[in-house]
Protein backbone atom coordinates (compact mmCIF):
# COMPACT_ATOMS: atom_id res chain seq x y z
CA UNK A 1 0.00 0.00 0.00
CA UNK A 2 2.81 2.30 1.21
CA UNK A 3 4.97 1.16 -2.01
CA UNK A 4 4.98 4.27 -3.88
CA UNK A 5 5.14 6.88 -1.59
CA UNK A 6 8.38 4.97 0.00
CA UNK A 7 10.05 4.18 -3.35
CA UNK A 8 9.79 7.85 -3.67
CA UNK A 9 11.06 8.97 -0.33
CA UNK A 10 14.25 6.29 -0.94
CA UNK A 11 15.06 8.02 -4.36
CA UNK A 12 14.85 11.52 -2.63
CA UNK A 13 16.45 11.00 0.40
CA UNK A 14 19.39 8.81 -1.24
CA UNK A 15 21.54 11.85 -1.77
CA UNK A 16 21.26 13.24 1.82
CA UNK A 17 21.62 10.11 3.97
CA UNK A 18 24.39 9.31 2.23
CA UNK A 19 25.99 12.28 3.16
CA UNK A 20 24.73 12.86 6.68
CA UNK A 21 26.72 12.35 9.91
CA UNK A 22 25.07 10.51 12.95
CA UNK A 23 27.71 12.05 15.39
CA UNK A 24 27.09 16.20 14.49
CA UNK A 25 24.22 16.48 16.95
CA UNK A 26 24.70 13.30 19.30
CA UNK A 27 26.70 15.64 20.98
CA UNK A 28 23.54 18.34 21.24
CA UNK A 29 21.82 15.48 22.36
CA UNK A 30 24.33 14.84 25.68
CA UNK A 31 24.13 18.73 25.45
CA UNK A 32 27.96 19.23 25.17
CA UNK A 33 28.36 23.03 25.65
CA UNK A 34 31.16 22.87 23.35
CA UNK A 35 29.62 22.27 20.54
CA UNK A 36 28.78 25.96 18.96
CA UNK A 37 26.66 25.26 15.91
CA UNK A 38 24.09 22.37 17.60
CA UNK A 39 20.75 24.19 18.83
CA UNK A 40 20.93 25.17 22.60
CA UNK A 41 17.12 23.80 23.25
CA UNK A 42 16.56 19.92 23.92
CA UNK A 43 15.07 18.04 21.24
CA UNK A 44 10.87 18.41 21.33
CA UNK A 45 9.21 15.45 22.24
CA UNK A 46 6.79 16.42 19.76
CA UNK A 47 7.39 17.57 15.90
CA UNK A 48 5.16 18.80 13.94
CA UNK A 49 6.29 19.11 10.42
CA UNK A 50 7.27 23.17 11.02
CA UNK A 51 9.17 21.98 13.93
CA UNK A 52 10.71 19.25 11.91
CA UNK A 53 11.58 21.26 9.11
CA UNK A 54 13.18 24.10 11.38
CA UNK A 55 15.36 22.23 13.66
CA UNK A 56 16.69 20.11 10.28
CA UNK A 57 17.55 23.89 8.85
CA UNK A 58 19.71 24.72 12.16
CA UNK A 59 21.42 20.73 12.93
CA UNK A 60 21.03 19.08 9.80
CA UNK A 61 24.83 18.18 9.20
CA UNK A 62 25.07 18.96 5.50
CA UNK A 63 23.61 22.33 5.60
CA UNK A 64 26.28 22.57 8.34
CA UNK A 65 28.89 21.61 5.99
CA UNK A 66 27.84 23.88 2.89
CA UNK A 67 27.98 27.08 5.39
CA UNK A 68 31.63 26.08 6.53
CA UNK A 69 32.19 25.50 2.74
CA UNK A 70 30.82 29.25 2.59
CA UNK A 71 33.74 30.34 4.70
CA UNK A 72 36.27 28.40 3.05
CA UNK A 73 35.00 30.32 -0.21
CA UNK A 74 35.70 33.65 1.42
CA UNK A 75 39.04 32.91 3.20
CA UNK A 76 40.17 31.88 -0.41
CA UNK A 77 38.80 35.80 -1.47
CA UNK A 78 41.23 36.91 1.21
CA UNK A 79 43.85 34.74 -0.58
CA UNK A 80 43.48 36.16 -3.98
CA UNK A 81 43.47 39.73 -2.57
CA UNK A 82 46.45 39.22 -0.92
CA UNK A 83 48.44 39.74 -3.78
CA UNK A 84 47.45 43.84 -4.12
CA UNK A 85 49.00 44.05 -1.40
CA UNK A 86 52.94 44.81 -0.31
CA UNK A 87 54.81 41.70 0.86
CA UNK A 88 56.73 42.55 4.13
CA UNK A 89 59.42 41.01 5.23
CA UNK A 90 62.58 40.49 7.89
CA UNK A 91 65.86 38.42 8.21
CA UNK A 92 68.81 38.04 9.45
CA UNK A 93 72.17 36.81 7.51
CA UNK A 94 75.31 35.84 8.58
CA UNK A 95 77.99 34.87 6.46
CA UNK A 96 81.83 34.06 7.09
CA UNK A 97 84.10 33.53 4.55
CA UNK A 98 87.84 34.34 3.27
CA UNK A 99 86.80 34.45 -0.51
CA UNK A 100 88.47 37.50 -1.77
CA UNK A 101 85.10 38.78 -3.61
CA UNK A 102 82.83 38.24 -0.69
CA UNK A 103 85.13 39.94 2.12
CA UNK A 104 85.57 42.76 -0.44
CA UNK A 105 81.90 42.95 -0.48
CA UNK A 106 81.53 42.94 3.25
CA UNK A 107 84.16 45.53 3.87
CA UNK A 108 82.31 47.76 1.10
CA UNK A 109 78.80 47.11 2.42
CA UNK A 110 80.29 47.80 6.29
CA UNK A 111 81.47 50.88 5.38
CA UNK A 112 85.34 49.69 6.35
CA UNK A 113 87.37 50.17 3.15
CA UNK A 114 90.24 52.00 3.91
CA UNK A 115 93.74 52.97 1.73
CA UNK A 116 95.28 49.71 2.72
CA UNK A 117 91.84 47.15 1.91
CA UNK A 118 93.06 47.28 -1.73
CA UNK A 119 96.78 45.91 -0.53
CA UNK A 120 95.87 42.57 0.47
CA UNK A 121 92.91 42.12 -1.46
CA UNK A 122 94.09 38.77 -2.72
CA UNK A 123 94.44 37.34 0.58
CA UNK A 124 91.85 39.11 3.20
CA UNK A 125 91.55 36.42 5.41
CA UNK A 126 88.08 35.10 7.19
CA UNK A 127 85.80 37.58 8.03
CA UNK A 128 82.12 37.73 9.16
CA UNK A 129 79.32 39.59 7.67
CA UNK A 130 75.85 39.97 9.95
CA UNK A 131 72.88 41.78 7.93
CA UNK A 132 69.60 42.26 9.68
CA UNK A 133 67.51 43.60 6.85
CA UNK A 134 63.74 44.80 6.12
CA UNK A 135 62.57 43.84 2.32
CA UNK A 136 59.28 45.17 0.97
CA UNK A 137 58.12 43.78 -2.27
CA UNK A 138 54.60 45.28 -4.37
CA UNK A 139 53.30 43.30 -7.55
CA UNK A 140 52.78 46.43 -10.39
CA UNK A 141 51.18 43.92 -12.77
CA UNK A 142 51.58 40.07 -13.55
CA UNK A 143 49.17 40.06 -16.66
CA UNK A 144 45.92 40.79 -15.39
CA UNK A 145 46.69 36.99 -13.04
CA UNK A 146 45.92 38.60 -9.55
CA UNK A 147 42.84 40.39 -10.95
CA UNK A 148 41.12 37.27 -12.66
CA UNK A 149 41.73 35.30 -9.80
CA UNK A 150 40.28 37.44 -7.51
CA UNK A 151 36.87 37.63 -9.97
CA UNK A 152 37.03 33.61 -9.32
CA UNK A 153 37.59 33.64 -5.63
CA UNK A 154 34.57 35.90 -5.69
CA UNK A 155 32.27 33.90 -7.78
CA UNK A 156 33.45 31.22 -5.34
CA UNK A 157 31.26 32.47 -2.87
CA UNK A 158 28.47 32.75 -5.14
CA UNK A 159 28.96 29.13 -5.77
CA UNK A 160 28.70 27.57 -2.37
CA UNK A 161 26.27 29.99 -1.20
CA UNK A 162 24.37 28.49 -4.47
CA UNK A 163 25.89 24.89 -3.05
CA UNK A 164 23.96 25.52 0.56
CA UNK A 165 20.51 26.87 -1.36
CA UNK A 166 20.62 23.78 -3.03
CA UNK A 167 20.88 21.63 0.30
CA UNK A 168 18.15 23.84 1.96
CA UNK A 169 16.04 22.93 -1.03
CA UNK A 170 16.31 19.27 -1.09
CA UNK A 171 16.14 19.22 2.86
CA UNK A 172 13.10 21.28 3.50
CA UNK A 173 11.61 18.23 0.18
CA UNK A 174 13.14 15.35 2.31
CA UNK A 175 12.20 16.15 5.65
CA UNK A 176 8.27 16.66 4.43
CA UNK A 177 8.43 13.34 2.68
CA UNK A 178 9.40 11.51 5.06
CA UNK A 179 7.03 13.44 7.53
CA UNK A 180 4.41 12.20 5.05
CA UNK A 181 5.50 8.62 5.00
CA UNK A 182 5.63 8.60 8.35
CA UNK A 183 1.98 9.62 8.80
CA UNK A 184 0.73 7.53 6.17
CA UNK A 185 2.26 4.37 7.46
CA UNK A 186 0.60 5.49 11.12
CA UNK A 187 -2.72 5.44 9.05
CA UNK A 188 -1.93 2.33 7.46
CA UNK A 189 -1.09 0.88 11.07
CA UNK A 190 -4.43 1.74 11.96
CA UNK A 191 -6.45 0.58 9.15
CA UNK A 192 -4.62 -3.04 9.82
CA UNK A 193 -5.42 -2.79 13.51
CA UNK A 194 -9.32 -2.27 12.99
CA UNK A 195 -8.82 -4.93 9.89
CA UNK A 196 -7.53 -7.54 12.83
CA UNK A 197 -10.25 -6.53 15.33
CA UNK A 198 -13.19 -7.20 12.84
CA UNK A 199 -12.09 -10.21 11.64
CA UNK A 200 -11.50 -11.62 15.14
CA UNK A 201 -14.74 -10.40 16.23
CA UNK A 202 -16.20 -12.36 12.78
CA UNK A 203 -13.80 -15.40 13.08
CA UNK A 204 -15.20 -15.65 16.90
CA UNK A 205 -18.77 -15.91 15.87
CA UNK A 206 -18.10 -18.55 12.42
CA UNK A 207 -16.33 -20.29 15.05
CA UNK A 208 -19.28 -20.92 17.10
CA UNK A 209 -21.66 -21.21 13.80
CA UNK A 210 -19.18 -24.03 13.35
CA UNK A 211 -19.77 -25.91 15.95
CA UNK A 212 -23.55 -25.49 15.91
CA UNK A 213 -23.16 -26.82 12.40
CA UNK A 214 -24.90 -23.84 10.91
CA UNK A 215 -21.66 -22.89 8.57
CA UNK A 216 -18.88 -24.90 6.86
CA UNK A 217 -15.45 -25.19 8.05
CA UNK A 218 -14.04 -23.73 4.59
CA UNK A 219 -16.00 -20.19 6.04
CA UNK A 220 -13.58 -20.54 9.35
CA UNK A 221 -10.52 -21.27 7.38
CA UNK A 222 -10.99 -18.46 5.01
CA UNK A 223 -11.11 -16.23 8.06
CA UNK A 224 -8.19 -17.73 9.59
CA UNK A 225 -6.45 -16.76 5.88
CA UNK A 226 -7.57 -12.99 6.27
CA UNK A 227 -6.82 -12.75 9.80
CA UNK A 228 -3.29 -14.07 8.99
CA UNK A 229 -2.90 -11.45 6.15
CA UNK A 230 -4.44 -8.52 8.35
CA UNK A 231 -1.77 -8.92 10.51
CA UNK A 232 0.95 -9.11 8.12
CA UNK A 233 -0.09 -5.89 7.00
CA UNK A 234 0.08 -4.71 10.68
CA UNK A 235 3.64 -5.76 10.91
CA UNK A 236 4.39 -4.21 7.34
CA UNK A 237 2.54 -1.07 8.23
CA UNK A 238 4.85 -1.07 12.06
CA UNK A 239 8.23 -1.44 9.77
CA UNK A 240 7.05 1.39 7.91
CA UNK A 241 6.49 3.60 10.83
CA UNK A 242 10.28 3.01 12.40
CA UNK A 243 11.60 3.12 8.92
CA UNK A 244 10.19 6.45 8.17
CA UNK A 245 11.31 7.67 11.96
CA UNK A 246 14.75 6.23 11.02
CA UNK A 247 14.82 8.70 8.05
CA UNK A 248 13.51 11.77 9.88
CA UNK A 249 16.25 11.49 12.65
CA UNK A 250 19.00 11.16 10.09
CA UNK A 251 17.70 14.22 8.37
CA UNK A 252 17.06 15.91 11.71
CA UNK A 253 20.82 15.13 12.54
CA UNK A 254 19.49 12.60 15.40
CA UNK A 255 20.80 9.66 16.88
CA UNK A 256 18.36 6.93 15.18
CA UNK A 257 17.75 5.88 19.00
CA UNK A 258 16.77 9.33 19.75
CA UNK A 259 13.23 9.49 20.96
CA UNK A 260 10.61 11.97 19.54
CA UNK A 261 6.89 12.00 18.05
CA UNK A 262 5.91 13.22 14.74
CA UNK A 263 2.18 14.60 15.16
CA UNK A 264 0.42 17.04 12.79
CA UNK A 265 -0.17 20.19 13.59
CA UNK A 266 -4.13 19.76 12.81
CA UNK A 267 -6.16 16.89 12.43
CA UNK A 268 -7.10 18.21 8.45
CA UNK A 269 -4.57 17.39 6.32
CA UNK A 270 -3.58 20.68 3.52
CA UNK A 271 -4.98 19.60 0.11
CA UNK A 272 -2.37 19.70 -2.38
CA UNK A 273 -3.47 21.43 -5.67
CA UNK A 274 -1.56 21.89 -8.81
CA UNK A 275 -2.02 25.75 -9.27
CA UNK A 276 0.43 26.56 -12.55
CA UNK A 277 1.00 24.76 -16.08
CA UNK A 278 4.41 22.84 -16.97
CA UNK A 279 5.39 25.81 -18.48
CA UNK A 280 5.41 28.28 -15.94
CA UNK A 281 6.76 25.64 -13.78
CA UNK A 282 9.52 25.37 -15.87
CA UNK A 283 10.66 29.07 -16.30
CA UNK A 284 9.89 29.58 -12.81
CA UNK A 285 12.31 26.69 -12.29
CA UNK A 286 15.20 27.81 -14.60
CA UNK A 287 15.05 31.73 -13.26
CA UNK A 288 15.56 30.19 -9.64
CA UNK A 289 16.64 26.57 -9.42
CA UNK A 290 20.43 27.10 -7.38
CA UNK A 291 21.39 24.18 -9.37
CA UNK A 292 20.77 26.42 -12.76
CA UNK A 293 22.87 29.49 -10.76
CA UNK A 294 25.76 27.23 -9.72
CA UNK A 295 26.48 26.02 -13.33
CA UNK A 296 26.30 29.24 -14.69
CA UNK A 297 28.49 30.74 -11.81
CA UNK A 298 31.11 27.67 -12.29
CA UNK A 299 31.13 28.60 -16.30
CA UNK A 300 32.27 32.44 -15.30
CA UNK A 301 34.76 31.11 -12.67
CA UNK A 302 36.08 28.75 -15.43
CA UNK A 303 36.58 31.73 -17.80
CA UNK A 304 38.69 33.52 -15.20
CA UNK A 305 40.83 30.81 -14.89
CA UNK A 306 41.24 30.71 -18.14
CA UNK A 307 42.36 34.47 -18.43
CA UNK A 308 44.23 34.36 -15.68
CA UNK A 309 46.64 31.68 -16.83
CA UNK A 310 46.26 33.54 -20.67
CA UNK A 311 47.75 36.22 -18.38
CA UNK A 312 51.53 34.20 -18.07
CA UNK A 313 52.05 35.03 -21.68
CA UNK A 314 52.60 38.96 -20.46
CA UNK A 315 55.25 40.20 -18.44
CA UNK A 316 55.42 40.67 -14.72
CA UNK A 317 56.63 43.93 -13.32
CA UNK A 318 57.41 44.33 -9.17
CA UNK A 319 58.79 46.59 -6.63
CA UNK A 320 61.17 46.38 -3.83
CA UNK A 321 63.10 48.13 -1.35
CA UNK A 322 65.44 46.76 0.68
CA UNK A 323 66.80 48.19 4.53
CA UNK A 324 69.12 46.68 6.51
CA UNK A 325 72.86 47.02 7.91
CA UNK A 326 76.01 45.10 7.85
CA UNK A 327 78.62 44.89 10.34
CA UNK A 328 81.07 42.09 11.74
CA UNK A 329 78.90 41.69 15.09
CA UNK A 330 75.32 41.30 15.76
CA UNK A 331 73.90 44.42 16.54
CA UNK A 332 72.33 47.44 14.71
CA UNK A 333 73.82 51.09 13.79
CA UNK A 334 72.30 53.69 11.78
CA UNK A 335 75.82 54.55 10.45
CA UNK A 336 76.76 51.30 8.58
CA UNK A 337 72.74 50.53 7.12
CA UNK A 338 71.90 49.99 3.44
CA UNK A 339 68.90 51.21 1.33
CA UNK A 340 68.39 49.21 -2.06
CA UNK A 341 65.12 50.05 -4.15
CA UNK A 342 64.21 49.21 -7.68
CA UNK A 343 61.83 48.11 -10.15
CA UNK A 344 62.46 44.72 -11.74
CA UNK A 345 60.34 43.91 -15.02
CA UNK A 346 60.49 39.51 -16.15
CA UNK A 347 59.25 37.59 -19.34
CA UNK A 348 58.75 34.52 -19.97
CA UNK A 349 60.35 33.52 -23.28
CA UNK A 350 60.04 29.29 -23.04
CA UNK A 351 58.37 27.83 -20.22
CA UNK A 352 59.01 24.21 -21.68
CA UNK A 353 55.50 24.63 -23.03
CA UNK A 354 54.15 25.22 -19.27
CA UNK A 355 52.52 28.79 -19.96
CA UNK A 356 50.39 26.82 -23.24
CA UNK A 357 49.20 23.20 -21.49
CA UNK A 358 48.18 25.29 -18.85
CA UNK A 359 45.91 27.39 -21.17
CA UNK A 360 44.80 24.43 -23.12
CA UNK A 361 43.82 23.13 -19.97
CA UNK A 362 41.87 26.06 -18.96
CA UNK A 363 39.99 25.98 -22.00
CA UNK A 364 38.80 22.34 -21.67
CA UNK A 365 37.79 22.77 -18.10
CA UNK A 366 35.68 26.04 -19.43
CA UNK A 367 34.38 23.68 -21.89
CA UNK A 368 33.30 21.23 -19.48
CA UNK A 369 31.75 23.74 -17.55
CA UNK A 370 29.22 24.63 -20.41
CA UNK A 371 28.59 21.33 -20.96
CA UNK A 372 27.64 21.04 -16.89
CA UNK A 373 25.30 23.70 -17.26
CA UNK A 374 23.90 22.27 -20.21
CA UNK A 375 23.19 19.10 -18.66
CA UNK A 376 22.20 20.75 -15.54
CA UNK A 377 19.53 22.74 -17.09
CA UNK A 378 18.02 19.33 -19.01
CA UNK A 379 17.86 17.03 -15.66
CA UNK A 380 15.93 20.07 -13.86
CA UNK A 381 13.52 20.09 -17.00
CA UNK A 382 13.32 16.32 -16.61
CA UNK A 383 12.82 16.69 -12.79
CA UNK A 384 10.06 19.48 -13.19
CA UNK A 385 8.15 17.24 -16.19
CA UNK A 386 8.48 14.27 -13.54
CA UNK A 387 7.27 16.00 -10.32
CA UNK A 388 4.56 17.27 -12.51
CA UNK A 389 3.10 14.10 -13.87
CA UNK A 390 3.42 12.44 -10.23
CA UNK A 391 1.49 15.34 -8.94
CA UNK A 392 -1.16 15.02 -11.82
CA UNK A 393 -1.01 11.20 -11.59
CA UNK A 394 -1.67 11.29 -7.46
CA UNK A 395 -4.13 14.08 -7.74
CA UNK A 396 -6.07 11.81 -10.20
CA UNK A 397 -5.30 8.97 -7.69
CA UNK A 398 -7.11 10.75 -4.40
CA UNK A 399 -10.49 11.87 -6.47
CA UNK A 400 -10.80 8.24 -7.39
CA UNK A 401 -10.26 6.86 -3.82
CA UNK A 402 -12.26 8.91 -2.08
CA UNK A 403 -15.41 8.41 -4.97
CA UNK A 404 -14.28 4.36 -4.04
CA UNK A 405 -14.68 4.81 -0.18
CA UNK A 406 -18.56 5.66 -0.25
CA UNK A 407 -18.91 3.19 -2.59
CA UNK A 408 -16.77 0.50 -0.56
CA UNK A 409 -18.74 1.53 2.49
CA UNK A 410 -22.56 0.91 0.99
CA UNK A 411 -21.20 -2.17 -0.41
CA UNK A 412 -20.51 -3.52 2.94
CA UNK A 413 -23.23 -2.34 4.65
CA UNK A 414 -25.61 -4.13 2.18
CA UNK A 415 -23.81 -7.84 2.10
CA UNK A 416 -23.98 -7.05 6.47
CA UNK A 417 -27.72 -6.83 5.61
CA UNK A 418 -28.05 -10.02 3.08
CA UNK A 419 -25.68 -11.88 5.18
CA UNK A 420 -28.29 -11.24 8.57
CA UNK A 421 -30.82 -12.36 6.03
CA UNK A 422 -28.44 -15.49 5.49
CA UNK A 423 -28.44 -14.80 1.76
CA UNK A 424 -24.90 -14.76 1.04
CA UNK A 425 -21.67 -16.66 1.91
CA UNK A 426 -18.65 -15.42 4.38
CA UNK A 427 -16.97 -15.38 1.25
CA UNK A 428 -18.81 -12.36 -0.25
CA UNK A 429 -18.59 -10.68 3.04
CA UNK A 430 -14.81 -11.08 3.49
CA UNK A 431 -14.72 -10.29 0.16
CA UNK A 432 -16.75 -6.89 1.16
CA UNK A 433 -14.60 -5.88 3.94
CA UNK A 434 -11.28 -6.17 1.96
CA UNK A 435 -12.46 -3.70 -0.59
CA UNK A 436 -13.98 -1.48 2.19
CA UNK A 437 -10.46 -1.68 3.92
CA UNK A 438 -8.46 -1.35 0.86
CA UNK A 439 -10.28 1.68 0.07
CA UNK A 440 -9.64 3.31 3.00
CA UNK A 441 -5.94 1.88 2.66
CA UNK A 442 -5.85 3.25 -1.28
CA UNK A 443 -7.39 6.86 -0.01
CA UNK A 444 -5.02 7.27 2.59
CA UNK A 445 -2.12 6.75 0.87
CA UNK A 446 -3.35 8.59 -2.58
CA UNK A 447 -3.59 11.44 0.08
CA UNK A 448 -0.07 11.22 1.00
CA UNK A 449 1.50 10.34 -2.21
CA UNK A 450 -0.42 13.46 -3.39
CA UNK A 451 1.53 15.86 -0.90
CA UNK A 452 4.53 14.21 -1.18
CA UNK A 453 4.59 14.50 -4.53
CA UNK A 454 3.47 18.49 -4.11
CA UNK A 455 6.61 18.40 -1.67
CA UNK A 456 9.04 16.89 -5.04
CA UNK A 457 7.42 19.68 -7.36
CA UNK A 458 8.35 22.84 -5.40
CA UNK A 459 12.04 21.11 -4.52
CA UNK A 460 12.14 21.00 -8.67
CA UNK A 461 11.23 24.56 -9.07
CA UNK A 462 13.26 25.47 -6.33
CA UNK A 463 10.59 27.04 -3.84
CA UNK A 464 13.06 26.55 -0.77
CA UNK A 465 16.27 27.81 -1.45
């Protein structure tokens, strides 16, 4: 009975409970006060599918995850930027040598030549050169590199904040199917529960026909049958219920132990409607689908890579100055220090054919990315077209159920009334009760399969980003 709606809520959930981690809010749970990003209020012992949704958008772990990415994204921005801005930086270098161009050097740069440096210049002897020093270094231009890569650190951002939309959407869809599942299969439970109840109250009474000799034994064993296969369905529909729990503590970022109740917040259930054509579903879905956003932000990120590394071909011009002293013991004086400050200006002539793979491999991956959004844009159309024939398919599903249950319900009423009148077999009425409880089964779970699959269409168009 349930088959549908949880063959739907496996395909949906698939991508999520793969990725989710058991141990983010076990810790809540124990309430650890280290723990900065879990919820400071216990769990509710109730949920109603508000609640549900809510604390899944503040513990779930992979929302968790795409708002660290978030941060990762602008630390890199910080990165990139980095480069417009001087380079600062201190040593210290000692040196000690008797090499007759290097102790020249250090005499020079000590501010020690005298008249007699130049007589034994061939044969100075050791000496020691110590050179604290300050070097500042500014980038004037590297071929437009540092300003393309900080265009792609920012669309960077963009992208995971696209990456955690995109989570948020498929969460808010999982969490209400499997709120849906969850209710259905309680429904089901029931429906099994009053199934087992009437037919023990029926089997009781052929029973005791029995004996008086008034029915056949073939009525009592095809009682026994449908007793048997009520309470399989009991069993199925109890499976159902921990499965679906299962699935909403994962997505709530629960221990599966973890006890809570899913109620609804009223005892009518919202009627699920399908207000707008494919159409406008579709170009509502492409204007604001993250998915559609992310591709096209990944395309303009790939294009600044690709200009940036277009950018080695040009040359690279920097700055420097240099302050320091030198002197034959540590130490600093103002008298002996050294200012050097210049402009250098590099090309790269032959890189070994570096400077062009690395291009050629830009382009590809900007190729790729077109081809991403491309593909990208067709499986939302594909998703959209889907959602919307489930939705028309289980809307179709409920009006015919619920025209079945009045029928199902006269039906059994009148073969109660023949069989007082001991005009029919226990065959017709069992037969009689397992359509009226069917119908009630097929009703309830059109219901839900009707909202779930309202849930799938607005995750396709992208109503909870």
């Amino acid at each position: 009975m349930l088959k549908t709606i949880r063959n739907n809520l496996a395909l949906t959930l698939l991508p999520i409970l793969m990725l989710s981690s058991e141990s983010a809010l076990a810790d809540h749970v124990s309430q650890n006060t280290t723990n900065k990003t879990a919820p400071e209020k216990p769990v509710a012992q109730s949920l109603t599918l508000e609640q549900a949704i809510d604390y899944a958008l503040s513990n779930n772990p992979d929302l968790q995850i795409a708002t660290e990415r978030i941060s990762q994204a602008e630390a890199q921005l910080g990165v990139a930027l980095s480069a417009f801005y001087p380079q600062v930086t201190a040593k210290v270098g000692y040196d000690h040598s008797n090499n007759p161009a290097q102790v020249f050097s250090m005499i020079v740069a000590q501010r020690d030549f005298g008249p007699n440096s130049i007589n034994n210049i061939n044969d100075p002897g050791y000496r020691q050169n110590f050179r604290p020093e300050i070097i500042g270094k500014l980038s004037l231009f590297r071929g437009g590199q540092d300003y393309h890569n900080s265009k792609a650190a920012e669309l960077g951002i963009s992208a995971a904040e696209f990456e955690r939309s995109s989570v948020r959407n498929a969460l808010i869809e999982a969490v209400t199917a499997s709120y849906y599942a969850y209710l259905a299969a309680q429904e089901a439970q029931k429906v099994a529960q009053d199934s087992i109840l009437a037919i023990a109250s029926e089997l009781k009474l052929t029973r005791q026909r029995y004996e008086a000799g008034t029915v056949l034994k073939s009525d009592v064993l095809s009682l026994e049958v449908k007793s048997a296969e009520a309470q399989e369905a009991q069993i199925r529909a109890a499976n159902a219920i921990d499965l679906a729990k299962t699935g909403i503590a994962t997505l709530l970022g629960l221990p599966v132990d973890q006890a809570f109740v899913v109620t609804s917040a009223s005892s009518m259930l919202p009627a699920p409607k399908l207000a707008s054509s494919y159409n406008d579903l579709l170009d509502l879905a492409v204007t604001q689908r993250p998915e559609v956003k992310a591709a096209a932000n990944q395309v303009e990120i790939a294009l600044a890579k690709l200009k940036s590394e277009q950018g080695a071909y040009l040359p690279k011009a920097d700055a420097y100055v240099s302050y320091g002293q030198n002197s034959q013991s540590p130490g600093f004086s103002g008298s002996k220090d050294n200012v050097t400050a210049g402009v250098s200006v590099e090309m790269d002539l032959f890189s070994g054919l570096e400077t062009k793979n690395r291009v050629s491999a830009a382009e590809r991956k900007a190729a790729e990315a077109r081809e991403t959004e491309r593909k990208t844009k067709l499986a939302i159309e594909q998703e959209v077209k889907t959602a919307f024939l489930k939705l028309e398919e289980a809307l179709a599903r409920m009006r015919v159920t619920e025209a079945s249950v009045a029928a199902a319900d006269e039906a059994l009423r009148l073969v109660n009334e023949q069989r007082r009148a001991e005009t029919v077999t226990i065959t017709r009425y069992i037969e009689a009760e397992a359509a009226r409880n069917k119908a009630h089964s097929n009703t309830i779970a059109a219901h839900y399969d009707a909202l779930s699959a309202e849930a799938a269409l607005k995750k396709a168009v992208g109503d909870w980003k």
